[in-house]
Protein backbone atom coordinates (compact mmCIF):
# COMPACT_ATOMS: atom_id res chain seq x y z
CA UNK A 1 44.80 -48.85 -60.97
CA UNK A 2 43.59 -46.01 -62.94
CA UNK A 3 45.28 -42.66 -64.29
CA UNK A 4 43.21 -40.57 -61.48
CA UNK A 5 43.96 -43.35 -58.65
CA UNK A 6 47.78 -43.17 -58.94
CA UNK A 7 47.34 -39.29 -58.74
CA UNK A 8 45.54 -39.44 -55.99
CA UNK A 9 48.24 -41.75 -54.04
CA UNK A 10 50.59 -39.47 -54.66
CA UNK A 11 48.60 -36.73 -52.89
CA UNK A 12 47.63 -38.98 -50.12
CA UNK A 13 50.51 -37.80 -47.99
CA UNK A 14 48.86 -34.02 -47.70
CA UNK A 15 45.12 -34.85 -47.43
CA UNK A 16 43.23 -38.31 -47.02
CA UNK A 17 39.96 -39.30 -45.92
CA UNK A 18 39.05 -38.72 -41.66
CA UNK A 19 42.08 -36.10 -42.48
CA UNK A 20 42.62 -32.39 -41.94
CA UNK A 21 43.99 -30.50 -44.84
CA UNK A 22 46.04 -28.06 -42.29
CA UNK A 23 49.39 -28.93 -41.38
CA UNK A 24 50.38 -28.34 -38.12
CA UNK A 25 54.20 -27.88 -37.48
CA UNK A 26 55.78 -26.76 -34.25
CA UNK A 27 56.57 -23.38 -33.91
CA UNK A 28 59.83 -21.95 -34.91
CA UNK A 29 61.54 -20.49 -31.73
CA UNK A 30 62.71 -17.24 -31.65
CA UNK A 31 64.45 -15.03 -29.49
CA UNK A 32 62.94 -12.14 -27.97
CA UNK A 33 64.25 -8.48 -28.06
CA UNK A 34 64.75 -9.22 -24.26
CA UNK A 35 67.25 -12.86 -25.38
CA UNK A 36 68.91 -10.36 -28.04
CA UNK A 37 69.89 -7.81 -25.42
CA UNK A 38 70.97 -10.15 -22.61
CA UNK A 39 73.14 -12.24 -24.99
CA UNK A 40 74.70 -9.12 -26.94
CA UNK A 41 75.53 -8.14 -23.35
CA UNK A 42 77.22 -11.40 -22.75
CA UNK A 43 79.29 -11.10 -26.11
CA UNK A 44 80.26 -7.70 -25.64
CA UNK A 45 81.46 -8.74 -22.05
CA UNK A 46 83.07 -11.89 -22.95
CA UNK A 47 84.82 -9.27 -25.80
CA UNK A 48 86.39 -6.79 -22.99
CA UNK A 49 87.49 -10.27 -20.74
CA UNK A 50 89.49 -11.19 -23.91
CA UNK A 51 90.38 -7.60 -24.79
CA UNK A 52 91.83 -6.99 -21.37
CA UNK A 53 93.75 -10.86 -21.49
CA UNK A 54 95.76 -9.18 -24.61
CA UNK A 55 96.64 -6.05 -23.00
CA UNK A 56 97.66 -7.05 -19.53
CA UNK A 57 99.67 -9.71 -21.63
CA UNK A 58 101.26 -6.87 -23.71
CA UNK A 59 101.77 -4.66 -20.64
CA UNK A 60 103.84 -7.65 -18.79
CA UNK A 61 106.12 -8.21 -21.70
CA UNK A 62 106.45 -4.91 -21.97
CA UNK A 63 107.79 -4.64 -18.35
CA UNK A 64 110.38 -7.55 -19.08
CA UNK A 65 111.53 -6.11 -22.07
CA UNK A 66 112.21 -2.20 -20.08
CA UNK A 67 113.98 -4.63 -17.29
CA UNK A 68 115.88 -6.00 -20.13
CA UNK A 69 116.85 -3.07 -21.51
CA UNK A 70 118.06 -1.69 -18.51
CA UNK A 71 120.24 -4.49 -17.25
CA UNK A 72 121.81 -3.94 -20.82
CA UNK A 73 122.46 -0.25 -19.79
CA UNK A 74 124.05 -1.26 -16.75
CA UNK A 75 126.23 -4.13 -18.30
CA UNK A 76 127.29 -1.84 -21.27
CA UNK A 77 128.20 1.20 -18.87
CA UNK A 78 130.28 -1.29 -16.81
CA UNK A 79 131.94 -2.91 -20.03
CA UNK A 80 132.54 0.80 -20.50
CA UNK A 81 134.75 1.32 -17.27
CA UNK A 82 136.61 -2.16 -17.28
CA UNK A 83 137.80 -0.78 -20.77
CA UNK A 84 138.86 2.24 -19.25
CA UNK A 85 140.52 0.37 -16.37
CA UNK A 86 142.44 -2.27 -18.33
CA UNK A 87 144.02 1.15 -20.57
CA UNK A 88 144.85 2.76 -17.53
CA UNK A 89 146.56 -0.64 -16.44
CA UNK A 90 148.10 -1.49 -19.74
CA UNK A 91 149.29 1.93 -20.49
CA UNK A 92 152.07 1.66 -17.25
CA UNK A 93 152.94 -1.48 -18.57
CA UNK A 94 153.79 0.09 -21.95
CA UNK A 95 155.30 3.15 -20.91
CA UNK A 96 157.81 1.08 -18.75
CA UNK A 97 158.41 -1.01 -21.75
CA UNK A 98 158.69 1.52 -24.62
CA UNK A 99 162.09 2.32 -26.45
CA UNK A 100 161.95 5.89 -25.28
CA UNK A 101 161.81 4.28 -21.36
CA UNK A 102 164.23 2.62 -22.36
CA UNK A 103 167.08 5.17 -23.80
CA UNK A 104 166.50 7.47 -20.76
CA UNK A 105 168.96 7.35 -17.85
CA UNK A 106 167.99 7.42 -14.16
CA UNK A 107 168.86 10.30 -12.54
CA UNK A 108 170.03 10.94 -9.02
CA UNK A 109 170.02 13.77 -6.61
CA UNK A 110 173.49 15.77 -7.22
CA UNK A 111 173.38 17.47 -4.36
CA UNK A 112 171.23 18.97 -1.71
CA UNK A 113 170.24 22.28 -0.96
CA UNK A 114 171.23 23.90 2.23
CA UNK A 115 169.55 26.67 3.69
């Protein structure tokens, strides 16, 4: 095999004999400005599904968290007046109980008026 035949094999995979020179590959696909627009409107709707997943997600916590709140409104208001009530109750107790309850002396009805 001679310097010009081993050349030659090596370019036997673009052109031979009985072979066209072209190449013919299969053509590249592309999308048309129609594709484009119908899948950007897909995207953009998929977008607002997920957008409005998030905020209706947002808006339900948010609705626990104001019935939350308000439970602890209620709950500290009532804490509020059983503090109140146990005073009012205690405060009898240590009245009755005090050293200055307990140096005064009863007193009873001297007399009664007559008209």
């Amino acid at each position: 095999m001679t310097y010009s035949s081993s050349l030659a094999m090596g370019r036997s995979r673009f052109s031979g004999r009985n072979q066209n020179s072209v190449v013919f590959r299969a053509p590249v696909r592309k999308l048309g400005p129609i594709s484009n627009t119908i899948t950007l409107i897909v995207l953009a709707c998929l977008l607002g599904l997920l957008y409005l997943t998030q905020v209706t997600k947002t808006n339900t916590f948010g609705y626990q968290i104001s019935a939350l709140q308000q439970q602890q409104a209620n709950l500290q208001s009532q804490h509020q007046n059983l503090e109140v009530s146990s005073a009012r109750l205690q405060s009898l107790d240590r009245a009755q109980n005090s050293t200055a309850a307990k140096g005064l002396v009863p007193v009873s009805p001297s007399g009664t008026a007559q008209p």
